[in-house]
PDB file of N, CA and C in Angstrom:
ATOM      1  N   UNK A   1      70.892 141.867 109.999  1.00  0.00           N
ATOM      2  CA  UNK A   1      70.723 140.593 109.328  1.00  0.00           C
ATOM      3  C   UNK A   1      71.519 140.616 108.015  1.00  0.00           C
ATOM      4  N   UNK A   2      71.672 139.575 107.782  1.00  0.00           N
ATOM      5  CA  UNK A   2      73.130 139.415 106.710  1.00  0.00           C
ATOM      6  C   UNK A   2      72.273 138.863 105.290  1.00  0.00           C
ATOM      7  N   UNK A   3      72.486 139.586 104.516  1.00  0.00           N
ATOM      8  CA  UNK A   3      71.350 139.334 103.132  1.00  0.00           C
ATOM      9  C   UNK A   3      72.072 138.038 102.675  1.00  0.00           C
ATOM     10  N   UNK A   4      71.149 137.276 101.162  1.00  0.00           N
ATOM     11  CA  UNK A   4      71.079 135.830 100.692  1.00  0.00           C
ATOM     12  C   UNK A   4      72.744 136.461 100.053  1.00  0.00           C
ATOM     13  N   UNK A   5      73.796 135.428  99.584  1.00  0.00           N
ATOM     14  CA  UNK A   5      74.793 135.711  98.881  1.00  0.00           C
ATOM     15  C   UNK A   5      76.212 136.802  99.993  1.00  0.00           C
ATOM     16  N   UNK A   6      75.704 137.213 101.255  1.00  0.00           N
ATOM     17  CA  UNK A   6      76.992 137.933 101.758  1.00  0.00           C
ATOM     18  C   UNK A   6      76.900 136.857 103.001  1.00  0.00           C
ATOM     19  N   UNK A   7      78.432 137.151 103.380  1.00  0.00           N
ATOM     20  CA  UNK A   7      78.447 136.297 104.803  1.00  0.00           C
ATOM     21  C   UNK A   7      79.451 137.043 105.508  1.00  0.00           C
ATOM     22  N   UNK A   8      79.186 136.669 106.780  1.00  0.00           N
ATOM     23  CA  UNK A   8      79.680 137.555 107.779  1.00  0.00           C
ATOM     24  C   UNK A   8      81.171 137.213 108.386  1.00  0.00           C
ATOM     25  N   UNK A   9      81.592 138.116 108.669  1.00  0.00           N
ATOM     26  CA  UNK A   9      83.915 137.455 108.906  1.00  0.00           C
ATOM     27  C   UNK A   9      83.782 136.348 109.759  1.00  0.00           C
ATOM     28  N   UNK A  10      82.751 135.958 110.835  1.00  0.00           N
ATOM     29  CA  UNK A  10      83.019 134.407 111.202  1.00  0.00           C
ATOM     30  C   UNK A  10      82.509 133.371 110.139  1.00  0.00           C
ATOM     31  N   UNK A  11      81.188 133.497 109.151  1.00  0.00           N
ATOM     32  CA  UNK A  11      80.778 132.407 108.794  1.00  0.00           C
ATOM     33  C   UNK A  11      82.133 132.511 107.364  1.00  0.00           C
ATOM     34  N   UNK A  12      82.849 133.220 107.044  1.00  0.00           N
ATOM     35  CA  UNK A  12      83.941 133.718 105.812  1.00  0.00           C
ATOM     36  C   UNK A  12      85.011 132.571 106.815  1.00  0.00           C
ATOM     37  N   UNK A  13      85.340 133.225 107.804  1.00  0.00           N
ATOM     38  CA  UNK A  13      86.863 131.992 108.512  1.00  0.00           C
ATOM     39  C   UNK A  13      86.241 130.644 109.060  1.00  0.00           C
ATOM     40  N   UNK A  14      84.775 130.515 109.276  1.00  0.00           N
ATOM     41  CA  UNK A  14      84.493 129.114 109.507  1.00  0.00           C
ATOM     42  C   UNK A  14      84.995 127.690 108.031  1.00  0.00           C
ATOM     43  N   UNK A  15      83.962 128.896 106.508  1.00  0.00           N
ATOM     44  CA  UNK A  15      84.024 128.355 105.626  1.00  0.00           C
ATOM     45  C   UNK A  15      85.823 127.833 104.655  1.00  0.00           C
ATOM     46  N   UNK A  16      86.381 129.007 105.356  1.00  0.00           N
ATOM     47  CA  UNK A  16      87.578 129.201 105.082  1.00  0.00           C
ATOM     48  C   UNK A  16      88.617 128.013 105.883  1.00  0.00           C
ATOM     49  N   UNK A  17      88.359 127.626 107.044  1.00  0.00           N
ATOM     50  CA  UNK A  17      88.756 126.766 107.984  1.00  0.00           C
ATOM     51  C   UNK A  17      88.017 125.014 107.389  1.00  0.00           C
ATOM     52  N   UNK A  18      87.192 125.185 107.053  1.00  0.00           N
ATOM     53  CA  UNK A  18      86.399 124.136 106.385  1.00  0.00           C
ATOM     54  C   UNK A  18      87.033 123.857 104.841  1.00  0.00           C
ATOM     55  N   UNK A  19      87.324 124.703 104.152  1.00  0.00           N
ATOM     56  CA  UNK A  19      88.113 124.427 103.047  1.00  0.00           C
ATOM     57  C   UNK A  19      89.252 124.357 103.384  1.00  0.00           C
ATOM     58  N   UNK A  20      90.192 124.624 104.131  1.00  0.00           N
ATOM     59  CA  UNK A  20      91.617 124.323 104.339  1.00  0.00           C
ATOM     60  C   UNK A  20      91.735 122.771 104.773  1.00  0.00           C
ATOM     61  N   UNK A  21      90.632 121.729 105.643  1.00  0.00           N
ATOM     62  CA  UNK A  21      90.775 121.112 106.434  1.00  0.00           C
ATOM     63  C   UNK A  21      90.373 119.830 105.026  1.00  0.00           C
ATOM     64  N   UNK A  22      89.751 120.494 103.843  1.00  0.00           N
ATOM     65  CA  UNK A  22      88.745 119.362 103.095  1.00  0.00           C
ATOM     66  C   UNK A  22      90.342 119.481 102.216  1.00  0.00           C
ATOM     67  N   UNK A  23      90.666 120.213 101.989  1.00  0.00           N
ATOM     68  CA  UNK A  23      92.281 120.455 101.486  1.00  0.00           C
ATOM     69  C   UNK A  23      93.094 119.593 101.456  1.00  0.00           C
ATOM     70  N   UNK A  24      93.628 119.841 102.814  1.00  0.00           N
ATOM     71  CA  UNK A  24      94.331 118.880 103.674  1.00  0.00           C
ATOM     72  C   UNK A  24      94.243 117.912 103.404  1.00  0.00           C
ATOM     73  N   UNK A  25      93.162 116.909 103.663  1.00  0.00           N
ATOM     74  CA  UNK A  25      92.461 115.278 103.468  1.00  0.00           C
ATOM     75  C   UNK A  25      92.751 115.196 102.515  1.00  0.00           C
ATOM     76  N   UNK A  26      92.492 115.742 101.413  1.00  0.00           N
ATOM     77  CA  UNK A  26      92.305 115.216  99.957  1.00  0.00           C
ATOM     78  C   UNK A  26      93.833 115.204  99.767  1.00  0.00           C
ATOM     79  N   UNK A  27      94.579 116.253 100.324  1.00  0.00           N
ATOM     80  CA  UNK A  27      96.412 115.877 100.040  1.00  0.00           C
ATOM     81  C   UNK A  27      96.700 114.809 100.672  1.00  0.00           C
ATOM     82  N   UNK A  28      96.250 113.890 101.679  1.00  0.00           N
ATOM     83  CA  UNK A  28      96.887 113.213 102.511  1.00  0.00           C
ATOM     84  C   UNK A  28      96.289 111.990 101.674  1.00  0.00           C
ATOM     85  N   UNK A  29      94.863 111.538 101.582  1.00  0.00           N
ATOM     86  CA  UNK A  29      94.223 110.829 100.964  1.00  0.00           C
ATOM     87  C   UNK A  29      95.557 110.897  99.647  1.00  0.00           C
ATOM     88  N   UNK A  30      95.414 111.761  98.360  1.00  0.00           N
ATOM     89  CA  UNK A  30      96.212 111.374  96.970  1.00  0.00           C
ATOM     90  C   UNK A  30      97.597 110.992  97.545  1.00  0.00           C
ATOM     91  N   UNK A  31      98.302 111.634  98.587  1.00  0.00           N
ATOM     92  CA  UNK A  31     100.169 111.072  99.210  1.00  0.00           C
ATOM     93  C   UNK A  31      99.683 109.613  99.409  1.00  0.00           C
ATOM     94  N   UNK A  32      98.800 109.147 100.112  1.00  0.00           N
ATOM     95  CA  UNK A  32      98.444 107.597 100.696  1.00  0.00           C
ATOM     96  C   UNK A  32      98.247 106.687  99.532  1.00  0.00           C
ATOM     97  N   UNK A  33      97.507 107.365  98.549  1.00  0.00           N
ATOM     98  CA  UNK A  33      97.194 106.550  97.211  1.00  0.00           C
ATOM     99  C   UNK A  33      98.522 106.328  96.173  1.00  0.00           C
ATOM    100  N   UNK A  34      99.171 107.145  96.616  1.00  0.00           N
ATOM    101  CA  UNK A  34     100.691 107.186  95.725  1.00  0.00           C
ATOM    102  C   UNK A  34     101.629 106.181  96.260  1.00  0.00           C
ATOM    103  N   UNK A  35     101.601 106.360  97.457  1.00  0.00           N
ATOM    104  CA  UNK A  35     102.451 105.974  98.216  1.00  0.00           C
ATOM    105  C   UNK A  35     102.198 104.371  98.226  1.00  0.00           C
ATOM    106  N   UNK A  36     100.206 103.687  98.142  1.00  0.00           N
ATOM    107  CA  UNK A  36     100.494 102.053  97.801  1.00  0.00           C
ATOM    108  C   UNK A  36     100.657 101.834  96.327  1.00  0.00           C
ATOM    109  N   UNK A  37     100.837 102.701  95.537  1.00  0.00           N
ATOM    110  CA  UNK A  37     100.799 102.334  94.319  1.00  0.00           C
ATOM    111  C   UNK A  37     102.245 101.809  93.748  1.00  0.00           C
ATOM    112  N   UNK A  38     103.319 102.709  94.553  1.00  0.00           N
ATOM    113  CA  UNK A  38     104.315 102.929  94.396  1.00  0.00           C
ATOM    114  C   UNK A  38     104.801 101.590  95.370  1.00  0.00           C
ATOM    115  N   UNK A  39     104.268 101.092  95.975  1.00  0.00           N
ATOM    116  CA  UNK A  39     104.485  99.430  97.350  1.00  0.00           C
ATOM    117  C   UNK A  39     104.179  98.720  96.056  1.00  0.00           C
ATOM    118  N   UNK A  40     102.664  98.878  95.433  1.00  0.00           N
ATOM    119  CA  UNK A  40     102.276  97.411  94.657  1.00  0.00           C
ATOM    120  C   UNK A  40     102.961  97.064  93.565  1.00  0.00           C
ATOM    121  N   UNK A  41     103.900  98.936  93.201  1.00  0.00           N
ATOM    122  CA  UNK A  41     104.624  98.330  92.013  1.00  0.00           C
ATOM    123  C   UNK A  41     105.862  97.581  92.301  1.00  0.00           C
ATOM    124  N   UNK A  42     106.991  97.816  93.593  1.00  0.00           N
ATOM    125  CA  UNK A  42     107.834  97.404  94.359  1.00  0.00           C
ATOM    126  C   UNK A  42     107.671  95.943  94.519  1.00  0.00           C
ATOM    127  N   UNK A  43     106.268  95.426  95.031  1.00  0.00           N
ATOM    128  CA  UNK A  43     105.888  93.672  94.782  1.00  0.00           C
ATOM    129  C   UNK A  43     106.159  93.660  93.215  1.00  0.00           C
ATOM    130  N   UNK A  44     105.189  93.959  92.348  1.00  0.00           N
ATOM    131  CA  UNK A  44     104.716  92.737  91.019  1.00  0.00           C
ATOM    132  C   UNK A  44     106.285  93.195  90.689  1.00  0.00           C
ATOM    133  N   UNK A  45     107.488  93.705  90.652  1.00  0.00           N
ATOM    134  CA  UNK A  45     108.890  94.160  90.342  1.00  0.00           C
ATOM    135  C   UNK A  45     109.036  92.785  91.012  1.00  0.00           C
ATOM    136  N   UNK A  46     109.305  92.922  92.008  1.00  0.00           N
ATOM    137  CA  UNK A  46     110.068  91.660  92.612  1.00  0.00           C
ATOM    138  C   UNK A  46     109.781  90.057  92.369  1.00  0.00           C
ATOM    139  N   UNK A  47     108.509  90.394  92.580  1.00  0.00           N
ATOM    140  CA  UNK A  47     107.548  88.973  92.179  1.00  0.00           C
ATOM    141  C   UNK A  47     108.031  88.389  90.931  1.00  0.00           C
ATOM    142  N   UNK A  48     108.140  89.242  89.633  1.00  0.00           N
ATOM    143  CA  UNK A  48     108.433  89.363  88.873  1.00  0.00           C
ATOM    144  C   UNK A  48     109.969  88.814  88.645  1.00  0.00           C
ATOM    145  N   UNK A  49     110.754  89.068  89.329  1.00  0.00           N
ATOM    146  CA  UNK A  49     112.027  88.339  89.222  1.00  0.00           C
ATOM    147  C   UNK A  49     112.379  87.197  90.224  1.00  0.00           C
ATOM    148  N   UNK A  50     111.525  86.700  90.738  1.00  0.00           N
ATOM    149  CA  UNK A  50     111.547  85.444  91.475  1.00  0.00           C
ATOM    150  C   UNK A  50     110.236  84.154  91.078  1.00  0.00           C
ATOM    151  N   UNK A  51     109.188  84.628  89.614  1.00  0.00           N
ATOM    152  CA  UNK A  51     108.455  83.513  89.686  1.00  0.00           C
ATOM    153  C   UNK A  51     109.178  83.626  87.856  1.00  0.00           C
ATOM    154  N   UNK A  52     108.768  82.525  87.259  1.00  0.00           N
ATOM    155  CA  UNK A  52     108.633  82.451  85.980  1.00  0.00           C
ATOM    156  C   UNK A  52     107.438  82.915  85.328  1.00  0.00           C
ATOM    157  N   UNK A  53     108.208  82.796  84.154  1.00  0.00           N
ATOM    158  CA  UNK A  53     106.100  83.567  83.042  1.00  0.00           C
ATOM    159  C   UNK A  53     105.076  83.029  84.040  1.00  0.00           C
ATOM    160  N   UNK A  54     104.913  81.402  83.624  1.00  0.00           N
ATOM    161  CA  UNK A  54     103.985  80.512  84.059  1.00  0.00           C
ATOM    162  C   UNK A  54     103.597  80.852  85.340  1.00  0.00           C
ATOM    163  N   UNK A  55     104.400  80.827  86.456  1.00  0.00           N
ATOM    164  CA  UNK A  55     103.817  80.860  87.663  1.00  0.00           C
ATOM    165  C   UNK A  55     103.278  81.692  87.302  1.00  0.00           C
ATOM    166  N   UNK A  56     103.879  83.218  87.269  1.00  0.00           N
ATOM    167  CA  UNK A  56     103.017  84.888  87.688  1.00  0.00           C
ATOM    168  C   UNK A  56     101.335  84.434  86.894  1.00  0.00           C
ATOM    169  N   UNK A  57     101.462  83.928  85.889  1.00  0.00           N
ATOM    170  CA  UNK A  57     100.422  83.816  85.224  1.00  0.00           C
ATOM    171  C   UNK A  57      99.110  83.404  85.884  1.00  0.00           C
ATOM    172  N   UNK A  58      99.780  81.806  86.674  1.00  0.00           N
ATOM    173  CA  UNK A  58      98.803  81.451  87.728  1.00  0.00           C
ATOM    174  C   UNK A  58      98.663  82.300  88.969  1.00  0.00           C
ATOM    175  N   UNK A  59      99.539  82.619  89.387  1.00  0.00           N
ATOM    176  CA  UNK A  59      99.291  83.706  90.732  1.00  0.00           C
ATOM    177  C   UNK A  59      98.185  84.301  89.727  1.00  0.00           C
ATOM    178  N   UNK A  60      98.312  85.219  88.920  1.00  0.00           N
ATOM    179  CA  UNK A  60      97.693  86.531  88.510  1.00  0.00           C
ATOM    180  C   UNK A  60      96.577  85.834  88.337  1.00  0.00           C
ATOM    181  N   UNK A  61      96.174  84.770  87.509  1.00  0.00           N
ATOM    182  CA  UNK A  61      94.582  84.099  87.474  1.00  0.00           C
ATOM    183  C   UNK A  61      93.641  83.422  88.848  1.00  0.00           C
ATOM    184  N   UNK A  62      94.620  82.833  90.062  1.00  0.00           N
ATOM    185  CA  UNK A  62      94.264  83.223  91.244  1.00  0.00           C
ATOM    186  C   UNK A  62      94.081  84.674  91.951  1.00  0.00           C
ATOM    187  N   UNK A  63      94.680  85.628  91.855  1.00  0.00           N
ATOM    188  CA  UNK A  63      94.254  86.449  92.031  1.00  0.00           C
ATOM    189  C   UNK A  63      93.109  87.316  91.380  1.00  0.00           C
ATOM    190  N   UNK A  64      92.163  86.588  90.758  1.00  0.00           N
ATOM    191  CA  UNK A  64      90.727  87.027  89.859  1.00  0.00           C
ATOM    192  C   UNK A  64      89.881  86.278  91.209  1.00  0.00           C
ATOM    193  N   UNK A  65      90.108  84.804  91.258  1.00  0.00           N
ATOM    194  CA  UNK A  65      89.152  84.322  92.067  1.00  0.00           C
ATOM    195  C   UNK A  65      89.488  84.250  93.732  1.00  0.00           C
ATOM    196  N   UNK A  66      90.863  84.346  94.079  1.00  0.00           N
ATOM    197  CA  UNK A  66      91.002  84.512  95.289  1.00  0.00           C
ATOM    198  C   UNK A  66      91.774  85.250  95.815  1.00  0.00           C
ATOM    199  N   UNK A  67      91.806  86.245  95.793  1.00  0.00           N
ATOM    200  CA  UNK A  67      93.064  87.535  95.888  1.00  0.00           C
ATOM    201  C   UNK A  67      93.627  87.582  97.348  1.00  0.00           C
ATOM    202  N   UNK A  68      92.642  86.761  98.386  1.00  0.00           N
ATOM    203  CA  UNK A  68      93.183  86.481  99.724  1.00  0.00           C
ATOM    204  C   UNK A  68      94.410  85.343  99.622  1.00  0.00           C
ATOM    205  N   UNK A  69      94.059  84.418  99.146  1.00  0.00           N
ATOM    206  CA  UNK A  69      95.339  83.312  99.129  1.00  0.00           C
ATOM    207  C   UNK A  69      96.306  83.858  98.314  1.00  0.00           C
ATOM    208  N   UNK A  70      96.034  84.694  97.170  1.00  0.00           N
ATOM    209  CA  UNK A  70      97.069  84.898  95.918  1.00  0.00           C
ATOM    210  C   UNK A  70      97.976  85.517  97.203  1.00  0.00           C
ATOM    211  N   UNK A  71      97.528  86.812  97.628  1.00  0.00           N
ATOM    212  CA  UNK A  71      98.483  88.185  98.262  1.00  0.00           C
ATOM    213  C   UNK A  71      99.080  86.952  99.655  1.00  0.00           C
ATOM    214  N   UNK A  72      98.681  85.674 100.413  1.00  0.00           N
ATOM    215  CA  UNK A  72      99.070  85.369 100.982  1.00  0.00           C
ATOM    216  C   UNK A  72     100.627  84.324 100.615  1.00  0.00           C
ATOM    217  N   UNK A  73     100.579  84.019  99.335  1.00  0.00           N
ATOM    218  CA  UNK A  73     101.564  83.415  98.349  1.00  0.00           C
ATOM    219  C   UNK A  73     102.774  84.680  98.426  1.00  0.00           C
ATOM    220  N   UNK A  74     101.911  85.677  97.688  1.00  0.00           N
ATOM    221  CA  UNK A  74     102.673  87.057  97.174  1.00  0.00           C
ATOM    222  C   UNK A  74     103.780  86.966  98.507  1.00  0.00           C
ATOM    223  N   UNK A  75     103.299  87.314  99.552  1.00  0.00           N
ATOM    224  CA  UNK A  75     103.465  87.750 100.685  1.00  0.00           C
ATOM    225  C   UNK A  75     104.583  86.845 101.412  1.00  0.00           C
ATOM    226  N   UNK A  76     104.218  85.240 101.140  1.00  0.00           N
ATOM    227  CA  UNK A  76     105.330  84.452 101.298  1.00  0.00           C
ATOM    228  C   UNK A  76     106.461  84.477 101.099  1.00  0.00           C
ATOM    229  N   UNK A  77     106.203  84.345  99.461  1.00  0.00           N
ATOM    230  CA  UNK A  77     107.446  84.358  98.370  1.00  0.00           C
ATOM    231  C   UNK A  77     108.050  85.766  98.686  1.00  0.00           C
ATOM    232  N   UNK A  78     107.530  87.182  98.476  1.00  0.00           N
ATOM    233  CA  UNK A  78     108.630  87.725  99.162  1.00  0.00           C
ATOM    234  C   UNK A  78     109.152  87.839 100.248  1.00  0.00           C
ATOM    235  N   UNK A  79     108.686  87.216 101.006  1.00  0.00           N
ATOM    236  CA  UNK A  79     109.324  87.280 102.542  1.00  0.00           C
ATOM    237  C   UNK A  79     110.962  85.830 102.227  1.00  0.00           C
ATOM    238  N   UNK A  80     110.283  85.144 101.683  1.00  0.00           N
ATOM    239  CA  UNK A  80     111.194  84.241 101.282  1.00  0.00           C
ATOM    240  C   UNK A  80     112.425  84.765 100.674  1.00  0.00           C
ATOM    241  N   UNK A  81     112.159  85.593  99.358  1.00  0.00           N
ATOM    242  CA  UNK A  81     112.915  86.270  98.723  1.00  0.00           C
ATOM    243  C   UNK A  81     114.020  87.426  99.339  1.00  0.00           C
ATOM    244  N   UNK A  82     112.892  88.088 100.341  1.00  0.00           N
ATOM    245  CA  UNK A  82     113.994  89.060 101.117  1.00  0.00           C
ATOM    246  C   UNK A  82     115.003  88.463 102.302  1.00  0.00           C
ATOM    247  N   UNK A  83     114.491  87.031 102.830  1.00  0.00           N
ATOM    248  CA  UNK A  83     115.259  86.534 103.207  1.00  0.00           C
ATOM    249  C   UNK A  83     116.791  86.045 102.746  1.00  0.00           C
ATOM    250  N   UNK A  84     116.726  85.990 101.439  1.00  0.00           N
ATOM    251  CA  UNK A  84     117.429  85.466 100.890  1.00  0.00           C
ATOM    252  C   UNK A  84     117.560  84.003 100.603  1.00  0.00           C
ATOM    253  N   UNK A  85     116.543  83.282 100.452  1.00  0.00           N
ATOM    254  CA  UNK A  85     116.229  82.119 100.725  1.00  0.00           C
ATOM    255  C   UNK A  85     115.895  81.498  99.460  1.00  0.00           C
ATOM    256  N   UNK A  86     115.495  82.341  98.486  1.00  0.00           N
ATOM    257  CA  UNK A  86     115.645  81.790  97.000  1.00  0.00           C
ATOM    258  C   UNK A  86     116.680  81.679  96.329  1.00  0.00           C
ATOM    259  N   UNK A  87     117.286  80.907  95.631  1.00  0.00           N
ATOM    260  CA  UNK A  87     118.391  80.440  94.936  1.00  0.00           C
ATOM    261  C   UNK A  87     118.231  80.910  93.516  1.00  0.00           C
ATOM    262  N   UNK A  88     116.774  80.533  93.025  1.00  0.00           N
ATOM    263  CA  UNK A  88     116.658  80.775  91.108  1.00  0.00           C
ATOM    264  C   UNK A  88     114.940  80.647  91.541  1.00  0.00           C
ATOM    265  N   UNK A  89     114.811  80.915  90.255  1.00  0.00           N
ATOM    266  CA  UNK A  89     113.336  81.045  90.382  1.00  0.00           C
ATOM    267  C   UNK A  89     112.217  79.917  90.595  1.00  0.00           C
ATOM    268  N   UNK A  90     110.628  80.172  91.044  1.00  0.00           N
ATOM    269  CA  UNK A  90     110.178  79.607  91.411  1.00  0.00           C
ATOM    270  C   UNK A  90     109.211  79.198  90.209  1.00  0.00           C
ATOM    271  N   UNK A  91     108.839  77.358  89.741  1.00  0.00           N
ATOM    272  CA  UNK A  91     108.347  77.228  88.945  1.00  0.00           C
ATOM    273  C   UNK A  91     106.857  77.685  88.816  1.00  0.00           C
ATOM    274  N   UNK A  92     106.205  77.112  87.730  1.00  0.00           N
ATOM    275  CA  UNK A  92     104.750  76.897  87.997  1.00  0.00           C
ATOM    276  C   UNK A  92     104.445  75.742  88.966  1.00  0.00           C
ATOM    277  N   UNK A  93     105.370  74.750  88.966  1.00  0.00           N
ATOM    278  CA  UNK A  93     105.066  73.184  89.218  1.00  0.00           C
ATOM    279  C   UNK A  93     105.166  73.691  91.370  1.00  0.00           C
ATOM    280  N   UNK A  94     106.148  74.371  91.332  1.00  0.00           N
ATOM    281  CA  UNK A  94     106.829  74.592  92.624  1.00  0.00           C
ATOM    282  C   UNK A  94     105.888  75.691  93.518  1.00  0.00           C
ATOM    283  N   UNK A  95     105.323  76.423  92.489  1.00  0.00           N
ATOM    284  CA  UNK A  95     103.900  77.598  92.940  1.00  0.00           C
ATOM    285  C   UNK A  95     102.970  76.473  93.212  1.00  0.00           C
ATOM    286  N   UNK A  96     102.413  75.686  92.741  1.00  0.00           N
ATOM    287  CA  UNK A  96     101.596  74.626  92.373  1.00  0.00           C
ATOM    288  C   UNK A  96     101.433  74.250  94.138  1.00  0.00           C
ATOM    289  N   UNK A  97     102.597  73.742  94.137  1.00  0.00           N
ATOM    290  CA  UNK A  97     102.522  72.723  95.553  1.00  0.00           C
ATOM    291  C   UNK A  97     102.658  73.548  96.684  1.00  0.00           C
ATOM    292  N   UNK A  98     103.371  75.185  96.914  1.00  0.00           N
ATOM    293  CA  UNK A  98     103.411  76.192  97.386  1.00  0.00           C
ATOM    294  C   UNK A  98     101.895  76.700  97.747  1.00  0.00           C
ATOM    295  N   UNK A  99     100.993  76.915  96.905  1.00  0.00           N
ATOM    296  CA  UNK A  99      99.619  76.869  96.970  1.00  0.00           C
ATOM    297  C   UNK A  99      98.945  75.644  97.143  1.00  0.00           C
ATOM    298  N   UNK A 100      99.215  74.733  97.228  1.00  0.00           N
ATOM    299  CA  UNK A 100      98.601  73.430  98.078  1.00  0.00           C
ATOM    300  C   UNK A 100      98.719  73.835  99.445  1.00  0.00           C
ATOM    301  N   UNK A 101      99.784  74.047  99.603  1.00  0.00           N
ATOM    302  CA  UNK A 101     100.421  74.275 101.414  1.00  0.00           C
ATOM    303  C   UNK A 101     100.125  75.316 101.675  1.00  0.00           C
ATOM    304  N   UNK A 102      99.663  76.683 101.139  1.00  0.00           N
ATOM    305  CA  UNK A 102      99.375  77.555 102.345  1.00  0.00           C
ATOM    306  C   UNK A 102      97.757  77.279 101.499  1.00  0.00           C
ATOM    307  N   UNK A 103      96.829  76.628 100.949  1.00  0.00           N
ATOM    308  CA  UNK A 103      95.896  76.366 101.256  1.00  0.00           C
ATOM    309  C   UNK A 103      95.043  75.971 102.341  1.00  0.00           C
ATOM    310  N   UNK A 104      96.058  74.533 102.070  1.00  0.00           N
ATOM    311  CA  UNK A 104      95.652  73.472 103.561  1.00  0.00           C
ATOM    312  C   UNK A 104      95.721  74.556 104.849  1.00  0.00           C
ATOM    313  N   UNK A 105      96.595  75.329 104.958  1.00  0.00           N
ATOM    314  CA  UNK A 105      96.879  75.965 106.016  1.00  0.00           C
ATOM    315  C   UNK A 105      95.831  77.418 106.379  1.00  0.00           C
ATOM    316  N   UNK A 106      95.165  78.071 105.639  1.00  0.00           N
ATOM    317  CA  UNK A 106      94.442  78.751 105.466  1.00  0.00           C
ATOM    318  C   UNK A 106      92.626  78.505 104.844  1.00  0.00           C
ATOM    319  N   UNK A 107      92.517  77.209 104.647  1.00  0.00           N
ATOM    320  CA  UNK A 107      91.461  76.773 104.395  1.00  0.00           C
ATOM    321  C   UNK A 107      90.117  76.648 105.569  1.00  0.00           C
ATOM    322  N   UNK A 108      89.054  77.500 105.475  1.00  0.00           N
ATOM    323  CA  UNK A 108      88.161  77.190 106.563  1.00  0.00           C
ATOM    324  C   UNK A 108      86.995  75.980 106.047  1.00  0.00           C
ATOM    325  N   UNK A 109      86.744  74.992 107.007  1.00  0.00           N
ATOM    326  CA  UNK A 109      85.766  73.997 106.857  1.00  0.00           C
ATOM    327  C   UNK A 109      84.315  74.629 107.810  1.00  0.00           C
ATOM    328  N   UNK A 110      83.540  74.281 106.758  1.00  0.00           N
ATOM    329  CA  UNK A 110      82.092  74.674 106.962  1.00  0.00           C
ATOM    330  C   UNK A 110      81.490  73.131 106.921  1.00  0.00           C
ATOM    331  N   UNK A 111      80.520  73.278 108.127  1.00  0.00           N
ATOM    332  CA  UNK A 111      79.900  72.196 108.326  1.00  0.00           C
ATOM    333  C   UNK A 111      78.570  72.731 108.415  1.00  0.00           C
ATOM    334  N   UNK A 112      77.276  72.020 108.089  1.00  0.00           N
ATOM    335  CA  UNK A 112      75.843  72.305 108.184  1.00  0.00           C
ATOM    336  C   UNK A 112      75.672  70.922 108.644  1.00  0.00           C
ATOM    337  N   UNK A 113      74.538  71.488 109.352  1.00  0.00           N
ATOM    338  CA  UNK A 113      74.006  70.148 110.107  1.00  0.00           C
ATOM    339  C   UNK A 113      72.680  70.779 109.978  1.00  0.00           C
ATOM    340  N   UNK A 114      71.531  70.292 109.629  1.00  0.00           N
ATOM    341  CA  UNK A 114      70.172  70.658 109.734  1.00  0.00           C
ATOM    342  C   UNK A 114      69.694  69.598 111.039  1.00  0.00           C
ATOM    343  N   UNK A 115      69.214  70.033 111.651  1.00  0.00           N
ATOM    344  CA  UNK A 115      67.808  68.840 113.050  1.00  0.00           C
ATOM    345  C   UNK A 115      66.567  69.681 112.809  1.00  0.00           C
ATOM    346  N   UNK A 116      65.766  68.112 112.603  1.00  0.00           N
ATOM    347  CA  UNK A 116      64.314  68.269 112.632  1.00  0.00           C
ATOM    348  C   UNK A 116      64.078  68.669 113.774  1.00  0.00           C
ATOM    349  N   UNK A 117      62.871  69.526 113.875  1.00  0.00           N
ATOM    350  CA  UNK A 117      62.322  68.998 115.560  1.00  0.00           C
ATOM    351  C   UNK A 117      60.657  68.478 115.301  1.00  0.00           C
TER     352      UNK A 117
END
């Protein structure tokens, strides 16, 4: 029997196999965390040279209350952008109506109906 504090060469390469593997994760996990940090800075860069002060301002204050429509804007405009499809930059006035339209388009309607019985 194996006293409190010693352990025996399998439970030593189990624990040993168990720390290599918690290792591992945690390297892959911090590469994954680098790796979107290093994407989100690549957007607000770009974003950044295709909206004006004003717009980013409103994106960025939509993105407090709706970070689904904001990143779906985000997501537009650069797709727009990598297209090559922007000429000069995009106003506040031009974000404005840009977020009207993928509103309407992304907007879910909720209906309640209560019946007595």
């Amino acid at each position: 029997m194996v006293s409190t504090g010693e352990f025996s060469e399998e439970e030593l390469a189990l624990l040993e196999r168990q720390y290599r593997e918690l290792l591992r994760r945690r390297q892959e996990l911090e590469r994954r965390r680098i790796e979107q940090a290093i994407e989100e800075a690549r957007r607000q860069e770009l974003l950044r040279s295709i909206l004006t002060p004003e717009a980013r301002e409103r994106l960025s204050n939509l993105k407090l209350v709706r970070p689904d429509l904001a990143r779906a804007v985000e997501d537009y405009l650069i797709s727009l952008a990598t297209q090559g499809r922007l000429s000069r930059r995009i106003t506040d006035e031009e974000l404005k109506s840009i977020l009207a339209e993928i509103y309407e388009k992304t907007r879910k309607e909720y209906r309640i109906s209560i019946r007595e019985k």
